[in-house]
N, C-alpha and C. Protein backbone atom coordinates (compact mmCIF):
# COMPACT_ATOMS: atom_id res chain seq x y z
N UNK A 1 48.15 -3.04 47.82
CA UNK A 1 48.79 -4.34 47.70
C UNK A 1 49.15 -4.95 49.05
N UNK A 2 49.12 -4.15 49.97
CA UNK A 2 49.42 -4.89 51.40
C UNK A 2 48.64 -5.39 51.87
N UNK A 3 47.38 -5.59 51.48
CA UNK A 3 46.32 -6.46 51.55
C UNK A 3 46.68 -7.99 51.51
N UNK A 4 47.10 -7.88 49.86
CA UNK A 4 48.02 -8.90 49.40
C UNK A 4 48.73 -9.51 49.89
N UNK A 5 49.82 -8.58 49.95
CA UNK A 5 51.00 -9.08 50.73
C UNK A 5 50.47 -9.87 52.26
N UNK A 6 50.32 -9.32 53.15
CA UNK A 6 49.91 -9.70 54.29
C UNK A 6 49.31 -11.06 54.04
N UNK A 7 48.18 -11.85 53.03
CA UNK A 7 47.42 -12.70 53.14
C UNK A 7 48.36 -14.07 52.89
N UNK A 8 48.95 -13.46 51.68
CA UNK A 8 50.02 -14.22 51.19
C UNK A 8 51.11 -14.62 52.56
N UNK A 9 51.69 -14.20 53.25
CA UNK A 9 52.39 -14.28 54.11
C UNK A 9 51.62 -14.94 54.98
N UNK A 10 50.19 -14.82 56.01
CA UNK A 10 49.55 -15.58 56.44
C UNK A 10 49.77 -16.78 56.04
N UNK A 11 49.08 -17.10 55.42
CA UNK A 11 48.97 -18.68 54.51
C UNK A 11 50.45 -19.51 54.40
N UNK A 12 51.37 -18.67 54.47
CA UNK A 12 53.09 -18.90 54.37
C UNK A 12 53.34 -19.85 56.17
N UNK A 13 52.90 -18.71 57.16
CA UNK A 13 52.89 -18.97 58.34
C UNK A 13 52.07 -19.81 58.81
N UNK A 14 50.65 -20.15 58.19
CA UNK A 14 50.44 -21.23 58.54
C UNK A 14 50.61 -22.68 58.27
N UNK A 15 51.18 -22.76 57.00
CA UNK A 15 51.19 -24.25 56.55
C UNK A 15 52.65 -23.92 56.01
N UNK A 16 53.84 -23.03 55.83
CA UNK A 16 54.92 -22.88 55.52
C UNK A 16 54.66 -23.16 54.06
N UNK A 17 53.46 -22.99 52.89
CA UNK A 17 54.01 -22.35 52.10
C UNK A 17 52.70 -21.22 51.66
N UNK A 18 53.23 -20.29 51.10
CA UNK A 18 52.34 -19.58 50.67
C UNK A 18 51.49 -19.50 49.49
N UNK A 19 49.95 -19.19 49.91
CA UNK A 19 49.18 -19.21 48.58
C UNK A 19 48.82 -18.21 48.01
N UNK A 20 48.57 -17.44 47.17
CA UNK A 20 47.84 -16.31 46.39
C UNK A 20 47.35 -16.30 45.42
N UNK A 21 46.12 -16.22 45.28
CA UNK A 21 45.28 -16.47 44.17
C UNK A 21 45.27 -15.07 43.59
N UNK A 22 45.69 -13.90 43.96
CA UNK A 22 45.60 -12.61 42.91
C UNK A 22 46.81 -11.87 43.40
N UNK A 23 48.24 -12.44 43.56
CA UNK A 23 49.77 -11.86 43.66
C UNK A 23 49.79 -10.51 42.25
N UNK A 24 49.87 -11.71 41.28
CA UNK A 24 49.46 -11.18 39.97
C UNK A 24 48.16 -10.56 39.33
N UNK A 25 48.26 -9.73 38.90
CA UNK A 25 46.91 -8.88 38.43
C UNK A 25 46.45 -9.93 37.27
N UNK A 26 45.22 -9.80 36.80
CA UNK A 26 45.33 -10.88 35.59
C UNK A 26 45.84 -10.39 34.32
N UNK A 27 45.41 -8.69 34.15
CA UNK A 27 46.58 -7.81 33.19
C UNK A 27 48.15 -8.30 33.34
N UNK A 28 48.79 -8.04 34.16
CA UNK A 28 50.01 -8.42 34.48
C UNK A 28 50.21 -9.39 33.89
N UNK A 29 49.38 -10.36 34.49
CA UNK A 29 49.53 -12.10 33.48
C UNK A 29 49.62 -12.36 32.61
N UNK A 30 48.57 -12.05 31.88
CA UNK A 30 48.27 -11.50 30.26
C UNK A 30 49.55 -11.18 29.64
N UNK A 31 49.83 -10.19 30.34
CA UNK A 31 51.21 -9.52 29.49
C UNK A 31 52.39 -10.49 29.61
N UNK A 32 52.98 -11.07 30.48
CA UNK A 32 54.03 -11.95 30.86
C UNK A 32 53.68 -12.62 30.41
N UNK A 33 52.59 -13.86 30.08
CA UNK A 33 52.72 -14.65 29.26
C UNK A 33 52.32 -14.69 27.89
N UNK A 34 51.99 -13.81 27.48
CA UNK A 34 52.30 -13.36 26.04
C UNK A 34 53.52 -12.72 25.20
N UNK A 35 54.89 -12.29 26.63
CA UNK A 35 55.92 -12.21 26.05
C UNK A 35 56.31 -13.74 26.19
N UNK A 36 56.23 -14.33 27.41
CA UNK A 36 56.46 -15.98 27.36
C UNK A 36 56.72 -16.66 25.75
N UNK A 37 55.45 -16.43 25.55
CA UNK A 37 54.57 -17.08 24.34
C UNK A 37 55.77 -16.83 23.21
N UNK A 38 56.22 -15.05 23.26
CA UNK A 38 56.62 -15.40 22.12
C UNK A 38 58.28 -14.92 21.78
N UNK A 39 59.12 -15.29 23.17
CA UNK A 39 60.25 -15.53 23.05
C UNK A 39 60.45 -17.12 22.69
N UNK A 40 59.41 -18.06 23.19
CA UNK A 40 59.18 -19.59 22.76
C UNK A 40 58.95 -19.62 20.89
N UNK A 41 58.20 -18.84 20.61
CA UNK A 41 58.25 -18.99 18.93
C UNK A 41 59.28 -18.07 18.51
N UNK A 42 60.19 -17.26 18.94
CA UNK A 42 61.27 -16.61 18.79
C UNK A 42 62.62 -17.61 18.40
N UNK A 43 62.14 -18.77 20.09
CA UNK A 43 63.15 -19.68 20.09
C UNK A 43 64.35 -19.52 20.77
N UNK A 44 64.06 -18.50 21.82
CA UNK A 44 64.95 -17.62 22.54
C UNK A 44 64.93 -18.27 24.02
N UNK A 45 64.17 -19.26 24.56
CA UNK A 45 64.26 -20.05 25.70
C UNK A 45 65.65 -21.04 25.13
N UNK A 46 65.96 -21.55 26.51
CA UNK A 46 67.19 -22.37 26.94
C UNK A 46 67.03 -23.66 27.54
N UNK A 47 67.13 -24.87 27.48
CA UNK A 47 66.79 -25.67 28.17
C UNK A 47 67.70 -25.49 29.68
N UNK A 48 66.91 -25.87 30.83
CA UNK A 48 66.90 -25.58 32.54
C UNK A 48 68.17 -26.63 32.49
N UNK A 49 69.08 -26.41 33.84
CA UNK A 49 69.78 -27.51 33.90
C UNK A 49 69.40 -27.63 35.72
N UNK A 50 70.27 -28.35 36.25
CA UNK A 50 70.39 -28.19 37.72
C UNK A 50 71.97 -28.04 37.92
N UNK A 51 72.16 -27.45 39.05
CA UNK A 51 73.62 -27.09 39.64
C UNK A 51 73.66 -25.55 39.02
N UNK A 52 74.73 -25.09 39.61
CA UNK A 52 74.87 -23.51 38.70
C UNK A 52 76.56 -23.16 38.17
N UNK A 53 76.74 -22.29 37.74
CA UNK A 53 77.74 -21.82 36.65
C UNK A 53 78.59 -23.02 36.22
N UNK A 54 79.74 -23.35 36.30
CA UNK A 54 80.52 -24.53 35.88
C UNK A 54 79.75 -25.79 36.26
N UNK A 55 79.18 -25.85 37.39
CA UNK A 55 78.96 -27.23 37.79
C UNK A 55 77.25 -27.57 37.21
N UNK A 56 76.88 -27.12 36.52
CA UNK A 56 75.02 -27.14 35.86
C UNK A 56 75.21 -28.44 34.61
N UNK A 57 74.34 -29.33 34.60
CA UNK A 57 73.75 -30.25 34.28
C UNK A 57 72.82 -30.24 33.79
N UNK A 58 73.07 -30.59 32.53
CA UNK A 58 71.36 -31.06 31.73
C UNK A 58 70.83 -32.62 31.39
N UNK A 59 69.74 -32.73 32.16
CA UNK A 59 69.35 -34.08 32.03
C UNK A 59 67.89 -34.02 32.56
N UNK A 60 67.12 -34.20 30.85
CA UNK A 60 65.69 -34.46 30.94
C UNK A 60 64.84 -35.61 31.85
N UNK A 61 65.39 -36.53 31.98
CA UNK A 61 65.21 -37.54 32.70
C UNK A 61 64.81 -37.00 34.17
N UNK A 62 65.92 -35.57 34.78
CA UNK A 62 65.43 -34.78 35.51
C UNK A 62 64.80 -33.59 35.45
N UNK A 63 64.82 -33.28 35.04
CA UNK A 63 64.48 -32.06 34.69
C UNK A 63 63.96 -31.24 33.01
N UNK A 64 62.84 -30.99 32.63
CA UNK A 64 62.41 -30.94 31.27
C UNK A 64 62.28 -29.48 30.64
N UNK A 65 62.36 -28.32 31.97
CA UNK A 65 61.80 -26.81 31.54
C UNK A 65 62.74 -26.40 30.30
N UNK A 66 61.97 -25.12 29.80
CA UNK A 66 63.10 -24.42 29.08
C UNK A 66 62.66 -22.97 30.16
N UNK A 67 64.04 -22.30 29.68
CA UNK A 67 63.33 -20.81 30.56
C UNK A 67 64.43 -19.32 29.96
N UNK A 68 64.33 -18.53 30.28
CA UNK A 68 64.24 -17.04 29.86
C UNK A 68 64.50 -16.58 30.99
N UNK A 69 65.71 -15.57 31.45
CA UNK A 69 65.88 -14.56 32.73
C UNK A 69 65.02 -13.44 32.40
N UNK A 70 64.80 -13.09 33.46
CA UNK A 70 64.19 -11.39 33.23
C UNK A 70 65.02 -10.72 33.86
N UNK A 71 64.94 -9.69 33.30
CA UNK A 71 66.02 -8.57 33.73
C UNK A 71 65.70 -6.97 33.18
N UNK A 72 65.61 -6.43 34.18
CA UNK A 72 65.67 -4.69 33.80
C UNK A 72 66.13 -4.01 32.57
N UNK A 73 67.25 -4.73 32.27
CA UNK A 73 68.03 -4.21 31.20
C UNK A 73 67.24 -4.89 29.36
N UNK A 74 66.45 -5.32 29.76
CA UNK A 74 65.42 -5.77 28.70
C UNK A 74 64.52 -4.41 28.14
N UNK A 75 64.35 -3.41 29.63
CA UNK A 75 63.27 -2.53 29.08
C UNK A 75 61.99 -3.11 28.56
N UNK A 76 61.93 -3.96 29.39
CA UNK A 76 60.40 -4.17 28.71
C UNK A 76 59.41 -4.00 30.14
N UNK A 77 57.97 -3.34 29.23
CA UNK A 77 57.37 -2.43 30.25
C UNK A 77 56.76 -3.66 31.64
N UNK A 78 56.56 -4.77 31.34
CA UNK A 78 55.53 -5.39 32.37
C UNK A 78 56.82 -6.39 32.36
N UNK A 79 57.70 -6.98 32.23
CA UNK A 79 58.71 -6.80 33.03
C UNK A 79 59.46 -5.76 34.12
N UNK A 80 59.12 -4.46 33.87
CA UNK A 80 59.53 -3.39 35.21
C UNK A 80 58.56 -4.07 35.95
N UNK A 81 57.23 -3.59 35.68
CA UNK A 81 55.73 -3.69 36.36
C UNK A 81 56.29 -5.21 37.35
N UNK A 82 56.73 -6.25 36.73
CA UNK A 82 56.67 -7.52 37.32
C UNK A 82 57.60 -6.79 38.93
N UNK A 83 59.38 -6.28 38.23
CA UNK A 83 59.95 -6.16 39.67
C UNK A 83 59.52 -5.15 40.28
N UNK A 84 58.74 -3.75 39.74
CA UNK A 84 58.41 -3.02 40.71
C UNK A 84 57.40 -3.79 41.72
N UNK A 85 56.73 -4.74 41.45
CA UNK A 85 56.01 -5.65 42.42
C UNK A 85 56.51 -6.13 43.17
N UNK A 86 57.67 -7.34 42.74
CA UNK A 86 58.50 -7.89 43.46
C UNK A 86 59.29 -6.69 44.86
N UNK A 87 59.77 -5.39 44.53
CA UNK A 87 60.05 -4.69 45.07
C UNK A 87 59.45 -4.12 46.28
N UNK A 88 57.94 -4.16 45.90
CA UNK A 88 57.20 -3.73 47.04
C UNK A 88 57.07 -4.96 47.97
N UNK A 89 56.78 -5.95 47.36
CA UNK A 89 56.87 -6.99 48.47
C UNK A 89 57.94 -7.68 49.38
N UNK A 90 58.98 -7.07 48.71
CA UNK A 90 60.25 -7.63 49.64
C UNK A 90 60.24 -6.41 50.65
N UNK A 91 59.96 -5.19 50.15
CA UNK A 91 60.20 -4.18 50.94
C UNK A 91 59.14 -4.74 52.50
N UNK A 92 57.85 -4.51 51.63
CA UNK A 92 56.88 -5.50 52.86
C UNK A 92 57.50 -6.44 54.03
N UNK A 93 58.22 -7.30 53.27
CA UNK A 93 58.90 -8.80 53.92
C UNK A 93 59.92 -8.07 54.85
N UNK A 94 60.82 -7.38 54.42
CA UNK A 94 61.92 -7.04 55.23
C UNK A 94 61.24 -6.64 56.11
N UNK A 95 60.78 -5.38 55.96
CA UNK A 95 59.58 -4.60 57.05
C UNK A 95 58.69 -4.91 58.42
N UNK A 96 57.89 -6.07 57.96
CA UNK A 96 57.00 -6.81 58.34
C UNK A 96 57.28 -8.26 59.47
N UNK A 97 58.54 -8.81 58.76
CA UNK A 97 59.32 -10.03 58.81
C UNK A 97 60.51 -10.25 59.06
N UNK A 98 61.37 -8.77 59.07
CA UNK A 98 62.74 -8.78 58.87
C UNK A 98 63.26 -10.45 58.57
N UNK A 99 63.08 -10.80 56.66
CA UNK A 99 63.60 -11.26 56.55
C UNK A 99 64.99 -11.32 55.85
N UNK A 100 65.16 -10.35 55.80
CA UNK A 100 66.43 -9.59 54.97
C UNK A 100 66.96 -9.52 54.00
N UNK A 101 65.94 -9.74 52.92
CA UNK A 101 66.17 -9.82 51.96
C UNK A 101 67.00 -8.90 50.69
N UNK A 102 67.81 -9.25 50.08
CA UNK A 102 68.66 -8.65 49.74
C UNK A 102 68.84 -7.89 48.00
N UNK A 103 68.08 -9.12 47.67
CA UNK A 103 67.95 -9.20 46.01
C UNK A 103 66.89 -9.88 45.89
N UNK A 104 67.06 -10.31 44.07
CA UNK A 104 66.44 -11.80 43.83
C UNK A 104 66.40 -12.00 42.05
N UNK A 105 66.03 -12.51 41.90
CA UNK A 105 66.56 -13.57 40.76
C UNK A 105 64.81 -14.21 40.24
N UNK A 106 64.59 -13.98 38.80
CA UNK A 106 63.14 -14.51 38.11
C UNK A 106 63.46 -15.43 36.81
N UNK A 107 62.92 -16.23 36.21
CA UNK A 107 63.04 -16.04 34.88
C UNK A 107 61.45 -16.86 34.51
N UNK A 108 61.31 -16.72 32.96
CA UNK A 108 59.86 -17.29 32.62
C UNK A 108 60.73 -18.83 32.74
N UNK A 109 59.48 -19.52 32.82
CA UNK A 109 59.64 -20.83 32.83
C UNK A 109 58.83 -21.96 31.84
N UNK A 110 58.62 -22.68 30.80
CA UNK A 110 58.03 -23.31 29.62
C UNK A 110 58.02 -25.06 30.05
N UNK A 111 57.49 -25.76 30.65
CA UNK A 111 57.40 -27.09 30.46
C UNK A 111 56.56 -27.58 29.66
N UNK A 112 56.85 -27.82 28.46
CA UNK A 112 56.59 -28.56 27.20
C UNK A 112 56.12 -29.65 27.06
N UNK A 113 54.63 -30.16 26.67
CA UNK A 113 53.66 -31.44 26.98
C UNK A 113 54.60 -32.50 27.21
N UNK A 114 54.11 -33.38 28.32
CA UNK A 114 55.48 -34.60 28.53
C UNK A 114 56.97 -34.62 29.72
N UNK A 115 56.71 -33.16 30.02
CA UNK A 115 58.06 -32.70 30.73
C UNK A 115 57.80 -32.63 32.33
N UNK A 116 58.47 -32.52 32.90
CA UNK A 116 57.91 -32.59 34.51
C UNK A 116 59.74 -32.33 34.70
N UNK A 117 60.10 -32.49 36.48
CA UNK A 117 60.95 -31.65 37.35
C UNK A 117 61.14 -32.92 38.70
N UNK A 118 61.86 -33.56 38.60
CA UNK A 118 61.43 -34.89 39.70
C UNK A 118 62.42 -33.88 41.06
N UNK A 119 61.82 -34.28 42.13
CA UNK A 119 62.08 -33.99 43.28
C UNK A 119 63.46 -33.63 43.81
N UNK A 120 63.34 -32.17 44.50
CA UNK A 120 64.35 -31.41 44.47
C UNK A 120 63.61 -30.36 45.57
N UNK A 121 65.69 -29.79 45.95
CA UNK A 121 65.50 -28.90 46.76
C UNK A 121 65.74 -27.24 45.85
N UNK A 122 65.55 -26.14 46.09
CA UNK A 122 65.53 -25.15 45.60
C UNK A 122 67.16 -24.17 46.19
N UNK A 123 68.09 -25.23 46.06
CA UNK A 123 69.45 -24.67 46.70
C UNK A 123 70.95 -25.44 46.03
N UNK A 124 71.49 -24.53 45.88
CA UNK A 124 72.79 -24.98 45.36
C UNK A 124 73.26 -25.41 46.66
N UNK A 125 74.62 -26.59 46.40
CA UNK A 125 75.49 -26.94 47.22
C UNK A 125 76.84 -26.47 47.25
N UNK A 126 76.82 -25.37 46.56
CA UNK A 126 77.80 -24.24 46.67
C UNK A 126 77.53 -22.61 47.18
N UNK A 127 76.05 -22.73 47.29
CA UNK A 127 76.09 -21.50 47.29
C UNK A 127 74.51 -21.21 48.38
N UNK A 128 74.40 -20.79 48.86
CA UNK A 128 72.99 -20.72 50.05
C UNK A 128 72.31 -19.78 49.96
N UNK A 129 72.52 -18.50 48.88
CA UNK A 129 71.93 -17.42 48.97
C UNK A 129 70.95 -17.44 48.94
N UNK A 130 69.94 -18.12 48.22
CA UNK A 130 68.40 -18.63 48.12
C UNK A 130 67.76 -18.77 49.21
N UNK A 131 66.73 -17.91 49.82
CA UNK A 131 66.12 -17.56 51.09
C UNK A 131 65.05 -18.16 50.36
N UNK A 132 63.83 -17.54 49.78
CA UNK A 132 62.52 -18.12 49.47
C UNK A 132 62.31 -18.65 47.93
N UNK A 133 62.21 -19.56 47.96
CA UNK A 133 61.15 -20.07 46.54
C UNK A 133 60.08 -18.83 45.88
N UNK A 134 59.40 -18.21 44.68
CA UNK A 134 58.61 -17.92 44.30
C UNK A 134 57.98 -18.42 42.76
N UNK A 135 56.65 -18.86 42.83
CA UNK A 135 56.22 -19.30 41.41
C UNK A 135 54.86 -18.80 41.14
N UNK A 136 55.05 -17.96 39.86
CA UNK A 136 53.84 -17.30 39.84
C UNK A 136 52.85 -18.19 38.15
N UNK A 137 51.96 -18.63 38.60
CA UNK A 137 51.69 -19.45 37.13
C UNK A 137 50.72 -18.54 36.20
N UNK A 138 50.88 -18.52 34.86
CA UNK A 138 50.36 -18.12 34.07
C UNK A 138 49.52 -18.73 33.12
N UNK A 139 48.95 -20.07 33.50
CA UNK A 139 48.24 -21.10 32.47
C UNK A 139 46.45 -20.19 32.18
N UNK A 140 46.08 -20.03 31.57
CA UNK A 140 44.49 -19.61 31.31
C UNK A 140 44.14 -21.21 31.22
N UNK A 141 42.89 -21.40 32.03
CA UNK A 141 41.66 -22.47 31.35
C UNK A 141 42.23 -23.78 31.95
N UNK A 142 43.13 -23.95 33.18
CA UNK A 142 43.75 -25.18 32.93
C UNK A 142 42.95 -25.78 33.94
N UNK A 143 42.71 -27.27 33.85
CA UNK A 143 42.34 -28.37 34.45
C UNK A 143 42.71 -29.04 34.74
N UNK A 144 42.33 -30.12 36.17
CA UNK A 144 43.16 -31.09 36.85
C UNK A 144 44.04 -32.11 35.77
N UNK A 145 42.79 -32.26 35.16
CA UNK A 145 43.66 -33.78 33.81
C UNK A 145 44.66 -33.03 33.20
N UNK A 146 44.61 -31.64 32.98
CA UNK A 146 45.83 -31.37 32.62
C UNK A 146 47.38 -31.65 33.04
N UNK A 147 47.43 -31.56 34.37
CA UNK A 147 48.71 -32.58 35.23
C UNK A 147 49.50 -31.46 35.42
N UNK A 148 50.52 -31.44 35.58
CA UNK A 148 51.78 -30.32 36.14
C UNK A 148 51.63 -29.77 37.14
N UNK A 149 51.07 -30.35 38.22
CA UNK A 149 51.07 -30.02 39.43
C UNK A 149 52.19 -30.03 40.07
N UNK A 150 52.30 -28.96 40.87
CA UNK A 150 53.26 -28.71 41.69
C UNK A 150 53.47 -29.66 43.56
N UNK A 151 53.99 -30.94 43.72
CA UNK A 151 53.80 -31.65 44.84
C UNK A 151 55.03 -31.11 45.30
N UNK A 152 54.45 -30.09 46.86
CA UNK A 152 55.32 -30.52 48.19
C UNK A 152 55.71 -31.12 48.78
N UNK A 153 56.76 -31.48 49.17
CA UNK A 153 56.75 -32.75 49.79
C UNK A 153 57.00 -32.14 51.47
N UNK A 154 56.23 -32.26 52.75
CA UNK A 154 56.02 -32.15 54.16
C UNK A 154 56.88 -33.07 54.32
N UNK A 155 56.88 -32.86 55.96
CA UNK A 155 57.26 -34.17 56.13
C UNK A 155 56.05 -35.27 57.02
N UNK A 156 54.70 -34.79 56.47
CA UNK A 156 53.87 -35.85 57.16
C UNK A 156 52.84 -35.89 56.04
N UNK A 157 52.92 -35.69 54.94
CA UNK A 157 52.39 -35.02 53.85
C UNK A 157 52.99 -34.57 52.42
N UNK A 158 52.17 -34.84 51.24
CA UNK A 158 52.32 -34.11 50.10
C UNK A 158 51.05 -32.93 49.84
N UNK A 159 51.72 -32.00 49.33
CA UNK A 159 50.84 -30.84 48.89
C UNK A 159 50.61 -30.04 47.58
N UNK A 160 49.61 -30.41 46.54
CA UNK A 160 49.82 -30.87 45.31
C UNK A 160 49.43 -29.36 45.00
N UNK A 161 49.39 -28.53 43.96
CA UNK A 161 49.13 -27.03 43.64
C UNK A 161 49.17 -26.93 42.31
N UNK A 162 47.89 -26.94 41.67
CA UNK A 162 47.66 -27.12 40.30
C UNK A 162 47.69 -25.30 39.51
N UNK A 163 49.00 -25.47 38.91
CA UNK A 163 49.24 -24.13 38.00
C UNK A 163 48.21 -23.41 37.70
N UNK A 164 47.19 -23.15 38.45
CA UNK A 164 46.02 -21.91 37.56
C UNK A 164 46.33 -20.88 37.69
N UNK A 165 46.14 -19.92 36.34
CA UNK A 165 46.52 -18.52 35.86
C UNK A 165 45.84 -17.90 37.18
N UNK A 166 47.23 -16.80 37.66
CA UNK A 166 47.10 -15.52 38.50
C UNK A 166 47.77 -15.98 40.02
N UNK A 167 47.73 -17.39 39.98
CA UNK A 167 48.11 -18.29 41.48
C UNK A 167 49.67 -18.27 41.63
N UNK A 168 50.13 -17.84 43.02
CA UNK A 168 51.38 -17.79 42.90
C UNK A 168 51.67 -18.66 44.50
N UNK A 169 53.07 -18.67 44.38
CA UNK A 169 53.28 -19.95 45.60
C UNK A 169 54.44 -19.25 46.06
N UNK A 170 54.96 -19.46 47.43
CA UNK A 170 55.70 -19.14 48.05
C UNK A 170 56.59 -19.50 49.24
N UNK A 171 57.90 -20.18 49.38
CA UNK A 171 58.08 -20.94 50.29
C UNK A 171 59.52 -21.13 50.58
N UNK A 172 59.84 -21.34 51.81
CA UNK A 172 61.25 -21.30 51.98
C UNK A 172 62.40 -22.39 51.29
N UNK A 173 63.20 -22.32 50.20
CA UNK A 173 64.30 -22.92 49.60
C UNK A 173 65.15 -24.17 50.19
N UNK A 174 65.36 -23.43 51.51
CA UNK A 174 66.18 -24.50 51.94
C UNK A 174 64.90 -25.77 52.62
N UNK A 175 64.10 -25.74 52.97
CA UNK A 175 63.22 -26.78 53.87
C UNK A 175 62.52 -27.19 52.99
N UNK A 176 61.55 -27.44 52.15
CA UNK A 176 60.67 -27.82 51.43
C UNK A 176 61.24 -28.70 49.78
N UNK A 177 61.31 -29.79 49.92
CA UNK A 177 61.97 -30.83 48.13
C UNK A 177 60.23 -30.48 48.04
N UNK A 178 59.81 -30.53 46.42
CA UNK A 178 58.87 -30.31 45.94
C UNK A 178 59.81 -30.87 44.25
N UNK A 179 58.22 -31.14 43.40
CA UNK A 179 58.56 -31.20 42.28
C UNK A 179 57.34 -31.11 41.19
N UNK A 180 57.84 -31.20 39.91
CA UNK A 180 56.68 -30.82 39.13
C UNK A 180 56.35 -32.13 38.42
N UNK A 181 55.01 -32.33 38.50
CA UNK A 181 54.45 -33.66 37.38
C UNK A 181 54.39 -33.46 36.22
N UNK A 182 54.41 -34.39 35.78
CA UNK A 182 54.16 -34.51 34.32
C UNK A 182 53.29 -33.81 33.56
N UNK A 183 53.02 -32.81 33.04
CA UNK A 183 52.43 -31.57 32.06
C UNK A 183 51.82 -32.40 30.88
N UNK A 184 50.45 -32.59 30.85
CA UNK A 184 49.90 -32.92 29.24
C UNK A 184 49.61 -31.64 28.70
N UNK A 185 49.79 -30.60 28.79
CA UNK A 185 49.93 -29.67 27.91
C UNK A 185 51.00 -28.49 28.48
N UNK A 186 51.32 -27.40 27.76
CA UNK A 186 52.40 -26.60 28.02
C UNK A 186 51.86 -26.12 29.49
N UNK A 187 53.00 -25.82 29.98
CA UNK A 187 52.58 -25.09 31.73
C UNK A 187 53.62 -23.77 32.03
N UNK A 188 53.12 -22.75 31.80
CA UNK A 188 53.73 -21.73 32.01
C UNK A 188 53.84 -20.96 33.36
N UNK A 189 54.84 -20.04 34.01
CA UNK A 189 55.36 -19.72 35.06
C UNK A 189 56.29 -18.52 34.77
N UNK A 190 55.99 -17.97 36.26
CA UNK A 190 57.58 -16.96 36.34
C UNK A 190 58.20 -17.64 37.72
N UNK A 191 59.43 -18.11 37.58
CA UNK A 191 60.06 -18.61 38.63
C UNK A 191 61.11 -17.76 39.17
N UNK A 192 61.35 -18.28 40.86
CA UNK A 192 62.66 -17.41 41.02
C UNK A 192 62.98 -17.48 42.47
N UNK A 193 63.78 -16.83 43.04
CA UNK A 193 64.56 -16.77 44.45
C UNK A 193 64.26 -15.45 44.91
N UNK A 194 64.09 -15.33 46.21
CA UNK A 194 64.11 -13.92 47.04
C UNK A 194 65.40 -14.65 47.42
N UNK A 195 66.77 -13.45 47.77
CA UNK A 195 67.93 -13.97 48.18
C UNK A 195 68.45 -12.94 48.79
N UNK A 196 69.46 -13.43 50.21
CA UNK A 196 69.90 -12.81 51.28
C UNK A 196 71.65 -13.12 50.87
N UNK A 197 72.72 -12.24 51.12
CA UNK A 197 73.63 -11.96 51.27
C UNK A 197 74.32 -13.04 51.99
């Protein structure tokens, strides 16, 4: 996987954000979004807000996801598989990068035909722990007309990143507003924070 890792990080360093077209195994994928799939017909997703604990906000107008934490204490097998990944690669990052990473934070993510994410930073204004952005997409078969692209916003430049299954993105929280377009069909994800102390 340090193959991986390393390329992914390249691509980070050169254009500040990172690309990976095989982060995720396509097994891996498979499996995560087929639990996705069916905590959504469970009915067990939440609609996303912005802000966090007392101060979080829900308003579709901004924001449309529904989403699901992952967590260890689920026991579920490709959920480990997901953080023993995550694990090796921070280990990598610290290692490699000393970026010091400390923890981090995932959950699935569901934008529902019609829904999109208007422009935003990836940081509370209470709280800074959020070191890197990570989004790993899980769509099979998807196409440009499909929409839900992911636009960076540079600052001499936008950088648009169309959700195809196994593609994952990577990028620092505090510097980069980005947002999601408008989805004509469902657009699935594992989202989340690498976070420093």
């Amino acid at each position: 996987m340090e193959k991986t890792f390393s390329s992914f990080i390249d691509t980070y360093l050169d254009t500040n954000v990172g690309v990976s077209e095989n982060f995720l195994s396509a097994t891996l994928s498979g499996h995560l979004k087929d639990n996705l799939t069916a905590l959504f017909k469970d009915k067990l997703l939440h609609a996303a807000g912005t802000g966090n604990e007392k101060l979080i906000v829900h308003n579709k107008l901004v924001r449309g996801d529904s989403i699901y934490w992952l967590d260890r204490k689920h026991n579920d097998p490709h959920e480990n598989s997901f953080f023993d990944l995550m694990d090796g690669f921070i280990e990598y990052l610290n290692r490699t990068c000393y970026t010091g990473i400390t923890g981090y934070e995932f959950h699935y993510t569901l934008y529902e035909k019609g829904s999109f994410y208007t422009r935003h930073l990836d940081q509370f204004q209470n709280n800074g722990n959020r070191a890197y952005s990570m989004i790993m997409y899980l769509n099979a078969d998807w196409v440009l007309a499909d929409g839900g692209e992911l636009c960076i916003h540079h600052h001499d430049h936008e950088q648009h990143i169309a959700p195809m299954n196994g593609k994952s993105v990577f990028f620092k929280s505090t510097e980069l507003e980005h947002e999601v377009l408008i989805t004509a069909k469902p657009r699935m994800s594992i989202t989340g924070w690498l976070k420093v102390n």
